[in-house]
C-alpha atoms as a PDB file:
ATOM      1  CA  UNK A   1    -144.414 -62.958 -40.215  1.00  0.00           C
ATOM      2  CA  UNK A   2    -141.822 -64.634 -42.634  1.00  0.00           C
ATOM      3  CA  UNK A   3    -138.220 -64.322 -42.792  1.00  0.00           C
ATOM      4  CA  UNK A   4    -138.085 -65.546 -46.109  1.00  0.00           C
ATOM      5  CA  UNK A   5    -137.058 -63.237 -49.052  1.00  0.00           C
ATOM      6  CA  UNK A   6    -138.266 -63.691 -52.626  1.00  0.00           C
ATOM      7  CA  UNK A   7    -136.497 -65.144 -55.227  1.00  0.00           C
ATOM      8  CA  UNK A   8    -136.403 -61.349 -56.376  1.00  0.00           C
ATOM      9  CA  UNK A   9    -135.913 -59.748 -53.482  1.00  0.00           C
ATOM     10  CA  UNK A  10    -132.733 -62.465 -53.166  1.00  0.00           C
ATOM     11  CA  UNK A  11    -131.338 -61.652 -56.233  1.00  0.00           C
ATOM     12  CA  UNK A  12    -131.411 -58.277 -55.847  1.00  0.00           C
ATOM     13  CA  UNK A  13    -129.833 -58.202 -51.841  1.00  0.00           C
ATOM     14  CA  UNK A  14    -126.755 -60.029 -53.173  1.00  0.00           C
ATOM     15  CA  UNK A  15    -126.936 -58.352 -56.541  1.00  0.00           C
ATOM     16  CA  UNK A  16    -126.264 -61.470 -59.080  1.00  0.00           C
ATOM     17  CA  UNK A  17    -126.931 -62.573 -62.419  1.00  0.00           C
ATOM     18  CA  UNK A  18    -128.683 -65.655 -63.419  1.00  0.00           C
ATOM     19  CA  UNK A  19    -125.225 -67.392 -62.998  1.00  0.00           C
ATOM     20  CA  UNK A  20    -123.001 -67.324 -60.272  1.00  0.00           C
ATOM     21  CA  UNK A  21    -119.602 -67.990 -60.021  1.00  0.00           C
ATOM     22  CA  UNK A  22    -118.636 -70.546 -57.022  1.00  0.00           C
ATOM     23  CA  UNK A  23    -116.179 -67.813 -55.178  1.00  0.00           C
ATOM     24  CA  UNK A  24    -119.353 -65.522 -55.235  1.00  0.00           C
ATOM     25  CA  UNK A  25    -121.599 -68.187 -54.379  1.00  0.00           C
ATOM     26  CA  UNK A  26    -119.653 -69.216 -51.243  1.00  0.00           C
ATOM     27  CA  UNK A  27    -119.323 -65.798 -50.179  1.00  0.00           C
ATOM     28  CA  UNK A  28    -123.390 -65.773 -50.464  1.00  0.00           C
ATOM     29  CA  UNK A  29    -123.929 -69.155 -48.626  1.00  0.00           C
ATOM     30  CA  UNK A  30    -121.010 -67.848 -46.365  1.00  0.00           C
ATOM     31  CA  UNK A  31    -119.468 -71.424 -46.922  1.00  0.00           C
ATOM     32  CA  UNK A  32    -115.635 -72.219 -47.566  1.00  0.00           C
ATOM     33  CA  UNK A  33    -114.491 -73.454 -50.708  1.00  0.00           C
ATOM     34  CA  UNK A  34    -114.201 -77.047 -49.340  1.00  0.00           C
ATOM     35  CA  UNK A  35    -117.945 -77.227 -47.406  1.00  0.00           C
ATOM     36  CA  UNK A  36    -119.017 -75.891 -50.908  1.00  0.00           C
ATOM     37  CA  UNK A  37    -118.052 -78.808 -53.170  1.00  0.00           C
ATOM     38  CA  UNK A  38    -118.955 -80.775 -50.274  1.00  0.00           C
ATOM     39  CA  UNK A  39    -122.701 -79.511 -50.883  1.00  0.00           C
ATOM     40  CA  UNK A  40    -122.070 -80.035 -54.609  1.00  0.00           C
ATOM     41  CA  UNK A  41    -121.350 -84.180 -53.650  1.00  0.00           C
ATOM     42  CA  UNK A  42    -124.626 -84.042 -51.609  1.00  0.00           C
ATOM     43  CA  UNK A  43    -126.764 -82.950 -54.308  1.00  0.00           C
ATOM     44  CA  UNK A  44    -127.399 -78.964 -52.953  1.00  0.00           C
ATOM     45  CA  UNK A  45    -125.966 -76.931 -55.964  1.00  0.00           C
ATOM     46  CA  UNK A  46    -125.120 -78.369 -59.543  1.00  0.00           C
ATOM     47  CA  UNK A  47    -121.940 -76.930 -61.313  1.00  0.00           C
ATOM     48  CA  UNK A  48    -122.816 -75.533 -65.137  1.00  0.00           C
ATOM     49  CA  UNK A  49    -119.515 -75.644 -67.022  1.00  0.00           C
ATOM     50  CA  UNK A  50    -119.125 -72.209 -68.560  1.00  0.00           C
ATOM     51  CA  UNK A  51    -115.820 -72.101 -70.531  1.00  0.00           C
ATOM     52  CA  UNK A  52    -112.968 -73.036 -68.289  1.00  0.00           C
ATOM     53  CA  UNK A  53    -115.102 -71.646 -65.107  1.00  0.00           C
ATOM     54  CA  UNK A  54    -117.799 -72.984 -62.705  1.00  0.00           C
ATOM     55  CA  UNK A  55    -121.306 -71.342 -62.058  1.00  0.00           C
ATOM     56  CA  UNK A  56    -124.062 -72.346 -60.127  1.00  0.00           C
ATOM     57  CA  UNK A  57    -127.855 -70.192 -60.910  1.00  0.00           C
ATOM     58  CA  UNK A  58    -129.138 -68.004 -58.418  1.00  0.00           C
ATOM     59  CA  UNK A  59    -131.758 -70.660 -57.863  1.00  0.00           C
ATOM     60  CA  UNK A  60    -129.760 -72.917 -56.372  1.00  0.00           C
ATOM     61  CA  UNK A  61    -128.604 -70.301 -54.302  1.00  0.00           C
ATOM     62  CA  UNK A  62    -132.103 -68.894 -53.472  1.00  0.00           C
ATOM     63  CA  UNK A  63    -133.028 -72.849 -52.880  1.00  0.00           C
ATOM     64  CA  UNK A  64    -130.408 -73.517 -50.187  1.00  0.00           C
ATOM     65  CA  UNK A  65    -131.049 -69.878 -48.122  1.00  0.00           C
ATOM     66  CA  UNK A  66    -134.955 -71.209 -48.441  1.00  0.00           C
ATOM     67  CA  UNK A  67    -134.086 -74.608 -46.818  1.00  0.00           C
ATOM     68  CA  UNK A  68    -132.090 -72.955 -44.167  1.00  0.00           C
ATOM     69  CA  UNK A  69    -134.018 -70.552 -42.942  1.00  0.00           C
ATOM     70  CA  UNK A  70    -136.896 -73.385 -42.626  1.00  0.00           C
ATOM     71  CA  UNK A  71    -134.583 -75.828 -40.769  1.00  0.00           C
ATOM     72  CA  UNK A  72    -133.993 -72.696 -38.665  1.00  0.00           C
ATOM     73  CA  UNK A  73    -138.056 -71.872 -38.326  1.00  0.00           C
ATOM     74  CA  UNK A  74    -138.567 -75.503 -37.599  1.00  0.00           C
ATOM     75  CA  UNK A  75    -135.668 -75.774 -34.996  1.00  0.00           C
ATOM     76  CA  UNK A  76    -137.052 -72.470 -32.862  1.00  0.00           C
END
């Protein structure tokens, strides 16, 4: 049996749009502000300029909850 959620079922559990601003996104990767942009420099989650804000898509977000739950699959 999988733990893994669908990119659908992911989206709908943290109920977000196709964008998502970074204080929602850290509250959804439970990361701080400051391990956040720290994922940005390592290549996990690209910022989208929208106006004077910051977004990241629910992809990304869907991505990096993906790769975690393997490392944690793999590490069990």
């Amino acid at each position: 049996m999988t733990d893994e959620m669908s990119y659908q079922e992911f989206v709908q559990a943290h109920n977000v749009a196709p964008l998502v601003p970074v204080k929602r996104a850290c509250e959804i990767a439970n990361v701080g502000h400051t391990k956040f942009y720290e994922l940005v420099q390592a290549g996990v989650f690209t910022l989208i300029p929208n106006g004077s804000r910051r977004n990241i898509t629910a992809k990304q977000l869907h991505r990096h909850y993906l790769t975690l739950v393997t490392k944690a699959s793999s590490a069990a």
